[in-house]
C-alpha atoms as a PDB file:
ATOM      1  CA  UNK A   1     -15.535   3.067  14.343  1.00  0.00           C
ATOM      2  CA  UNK A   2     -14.536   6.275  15.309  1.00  0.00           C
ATOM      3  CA  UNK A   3     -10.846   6.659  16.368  1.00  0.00           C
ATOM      4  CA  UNK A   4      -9.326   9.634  18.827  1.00  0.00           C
ATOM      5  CA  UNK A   5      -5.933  11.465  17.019  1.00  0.00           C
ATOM      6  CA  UNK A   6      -4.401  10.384  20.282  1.00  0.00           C
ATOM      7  CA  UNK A   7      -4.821   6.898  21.976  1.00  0.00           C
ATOM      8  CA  UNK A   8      -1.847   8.138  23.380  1.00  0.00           C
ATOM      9  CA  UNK A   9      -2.680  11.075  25.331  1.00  0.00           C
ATOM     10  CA  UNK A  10      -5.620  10.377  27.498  1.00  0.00           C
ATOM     11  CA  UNK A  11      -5.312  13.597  29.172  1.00  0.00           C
ATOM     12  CA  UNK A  12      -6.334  15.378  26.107  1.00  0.00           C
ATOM     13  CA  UNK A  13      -9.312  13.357  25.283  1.00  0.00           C
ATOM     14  CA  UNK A  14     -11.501  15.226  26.533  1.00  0.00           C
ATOM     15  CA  UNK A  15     -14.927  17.144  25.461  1.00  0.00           C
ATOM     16  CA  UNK A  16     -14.799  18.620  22.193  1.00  0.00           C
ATOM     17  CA  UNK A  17     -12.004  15.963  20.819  1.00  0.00           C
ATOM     18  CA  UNK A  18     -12.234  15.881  17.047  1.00  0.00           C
ATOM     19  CA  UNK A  19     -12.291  12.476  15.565  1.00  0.00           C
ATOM     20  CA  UNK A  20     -11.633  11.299  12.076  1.00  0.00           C
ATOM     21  CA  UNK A  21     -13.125   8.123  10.484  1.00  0.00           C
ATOM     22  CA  UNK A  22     -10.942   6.054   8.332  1.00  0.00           C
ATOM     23  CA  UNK A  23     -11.662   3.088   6.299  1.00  0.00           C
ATOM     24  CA  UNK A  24      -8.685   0.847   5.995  1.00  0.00           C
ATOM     25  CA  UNK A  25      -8.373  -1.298   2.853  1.00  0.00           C
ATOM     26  CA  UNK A  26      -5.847  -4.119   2.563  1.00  0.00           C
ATOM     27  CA  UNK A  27      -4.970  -4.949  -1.557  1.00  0.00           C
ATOM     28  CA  UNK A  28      -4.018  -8.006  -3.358  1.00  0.00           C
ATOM     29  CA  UNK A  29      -2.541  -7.020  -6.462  1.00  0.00           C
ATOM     30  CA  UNK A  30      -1.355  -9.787  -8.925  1.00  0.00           C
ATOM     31  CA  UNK A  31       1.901  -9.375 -10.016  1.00  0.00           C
ATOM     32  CA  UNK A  32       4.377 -10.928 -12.770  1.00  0.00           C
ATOM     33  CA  UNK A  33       8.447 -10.746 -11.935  1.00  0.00           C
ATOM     34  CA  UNK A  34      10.112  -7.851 -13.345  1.00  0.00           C
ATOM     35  CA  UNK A  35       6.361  -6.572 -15.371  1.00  0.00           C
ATOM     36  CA  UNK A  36       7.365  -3.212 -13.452  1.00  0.00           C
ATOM     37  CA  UNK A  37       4.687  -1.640 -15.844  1.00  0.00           C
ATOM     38  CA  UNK A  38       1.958  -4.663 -16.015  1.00  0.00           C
ATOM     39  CA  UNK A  39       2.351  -4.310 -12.190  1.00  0.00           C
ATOM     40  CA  UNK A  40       1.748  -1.026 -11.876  1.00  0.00           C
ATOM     41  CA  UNK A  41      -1.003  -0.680 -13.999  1.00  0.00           C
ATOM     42  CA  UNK A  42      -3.058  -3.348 -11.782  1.00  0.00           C
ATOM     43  CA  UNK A  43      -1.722  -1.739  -9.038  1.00  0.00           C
ATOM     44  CA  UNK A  44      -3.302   1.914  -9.891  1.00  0.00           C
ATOM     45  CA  UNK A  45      -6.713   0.030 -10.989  1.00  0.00           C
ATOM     46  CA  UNK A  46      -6.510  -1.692  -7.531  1.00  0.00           C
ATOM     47  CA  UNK A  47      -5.875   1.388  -5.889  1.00  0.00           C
ATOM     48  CA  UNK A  48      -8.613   2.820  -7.961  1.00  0.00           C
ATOM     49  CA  UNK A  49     -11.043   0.450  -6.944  1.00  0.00           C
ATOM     50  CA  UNK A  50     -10.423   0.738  -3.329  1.00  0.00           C
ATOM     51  CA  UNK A  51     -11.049   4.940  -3.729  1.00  0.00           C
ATOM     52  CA  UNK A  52     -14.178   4.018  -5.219  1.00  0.00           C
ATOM     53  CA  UNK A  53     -14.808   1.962  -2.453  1.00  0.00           C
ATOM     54  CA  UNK A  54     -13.966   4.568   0.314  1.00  0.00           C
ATOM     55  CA  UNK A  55     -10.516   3.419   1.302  1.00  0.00           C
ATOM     56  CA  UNK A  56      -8.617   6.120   3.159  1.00  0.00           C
ATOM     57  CA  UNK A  57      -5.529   4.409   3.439  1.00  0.00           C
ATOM     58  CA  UNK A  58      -4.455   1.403   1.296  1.00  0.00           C
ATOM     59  CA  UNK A  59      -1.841  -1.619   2.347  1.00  0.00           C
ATOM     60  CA  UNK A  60      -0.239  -3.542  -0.673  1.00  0.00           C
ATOM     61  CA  UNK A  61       1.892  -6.214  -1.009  1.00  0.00           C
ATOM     62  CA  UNK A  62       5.683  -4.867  -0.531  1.00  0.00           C
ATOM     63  CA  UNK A  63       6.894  -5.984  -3.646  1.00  0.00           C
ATOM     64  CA  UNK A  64       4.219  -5.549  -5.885  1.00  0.00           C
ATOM     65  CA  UNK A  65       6.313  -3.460  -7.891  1.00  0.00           C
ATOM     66  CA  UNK A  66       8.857  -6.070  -8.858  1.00  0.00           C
ATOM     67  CA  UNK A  67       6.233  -8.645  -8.477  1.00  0.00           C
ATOM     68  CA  UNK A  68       8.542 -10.794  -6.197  1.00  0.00           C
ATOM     69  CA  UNK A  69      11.321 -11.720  -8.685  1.00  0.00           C
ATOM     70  CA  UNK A  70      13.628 -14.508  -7.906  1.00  0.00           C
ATOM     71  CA  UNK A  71      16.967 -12.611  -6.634  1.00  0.00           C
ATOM     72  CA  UNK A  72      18.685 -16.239  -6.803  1.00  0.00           C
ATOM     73  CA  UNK A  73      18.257 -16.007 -10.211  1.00  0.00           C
ATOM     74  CA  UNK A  74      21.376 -14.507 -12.663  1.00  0.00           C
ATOM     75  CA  UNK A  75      21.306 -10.949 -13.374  1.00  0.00           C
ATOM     76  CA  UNK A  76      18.506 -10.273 -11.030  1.00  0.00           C
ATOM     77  CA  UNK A  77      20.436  -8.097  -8.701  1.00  0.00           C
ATOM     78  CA  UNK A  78      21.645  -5.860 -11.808  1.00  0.00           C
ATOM     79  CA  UNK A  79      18.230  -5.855 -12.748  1.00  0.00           C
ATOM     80  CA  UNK A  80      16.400  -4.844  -9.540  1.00  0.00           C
ATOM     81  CA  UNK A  81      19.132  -1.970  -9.548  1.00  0.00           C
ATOM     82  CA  UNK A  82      19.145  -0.942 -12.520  1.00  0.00           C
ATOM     83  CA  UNK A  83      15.003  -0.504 -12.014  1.00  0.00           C
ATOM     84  CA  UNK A  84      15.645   1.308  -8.756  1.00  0.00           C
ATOM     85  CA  UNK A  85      17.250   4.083 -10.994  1.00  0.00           C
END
């Protein structure tokens, strides 16, 4: 599908408007609480994979860092800030 910079802006879609194709890829990445390093690592292959498929732009799970820890858990808080750092 081929997507106008503007949807916006009619008034500048005119003749001559460039377009861009992008191919949108949406990632599952399975994670283990607080592996911030086992996480990432299947996160880059993911991310990898989805290059080598043509992704343009990539949506992952927003705590696939962490790997959604349990923040009721003791310590857990200390721990996601002292990995923020």
């Amino acid at each position: 599908m081929r997507v106008p910079y503007s949807l916006e802006r009619p008034d500048i879609m005119k003749a001559g408007t460039q377009y861009r194709t992008i191919a949108l890829g949406i990632c599952q990445v399975e994670t283990v609480p607080w592996d911030l390093q086992g996480n990432l690592s299947r996160l880059k292959q993911t991310l990898t994979q989805a290059a080598v498929l043509g992704v343009t732009y990539a949506i992952t799970p927003e705590c696939v860092l962490h790997g959604y820890a349990d923040m009721q858990q003791p310590g857990s808080a200390a721990l996601l800030g002292e990995q923020a750092r």
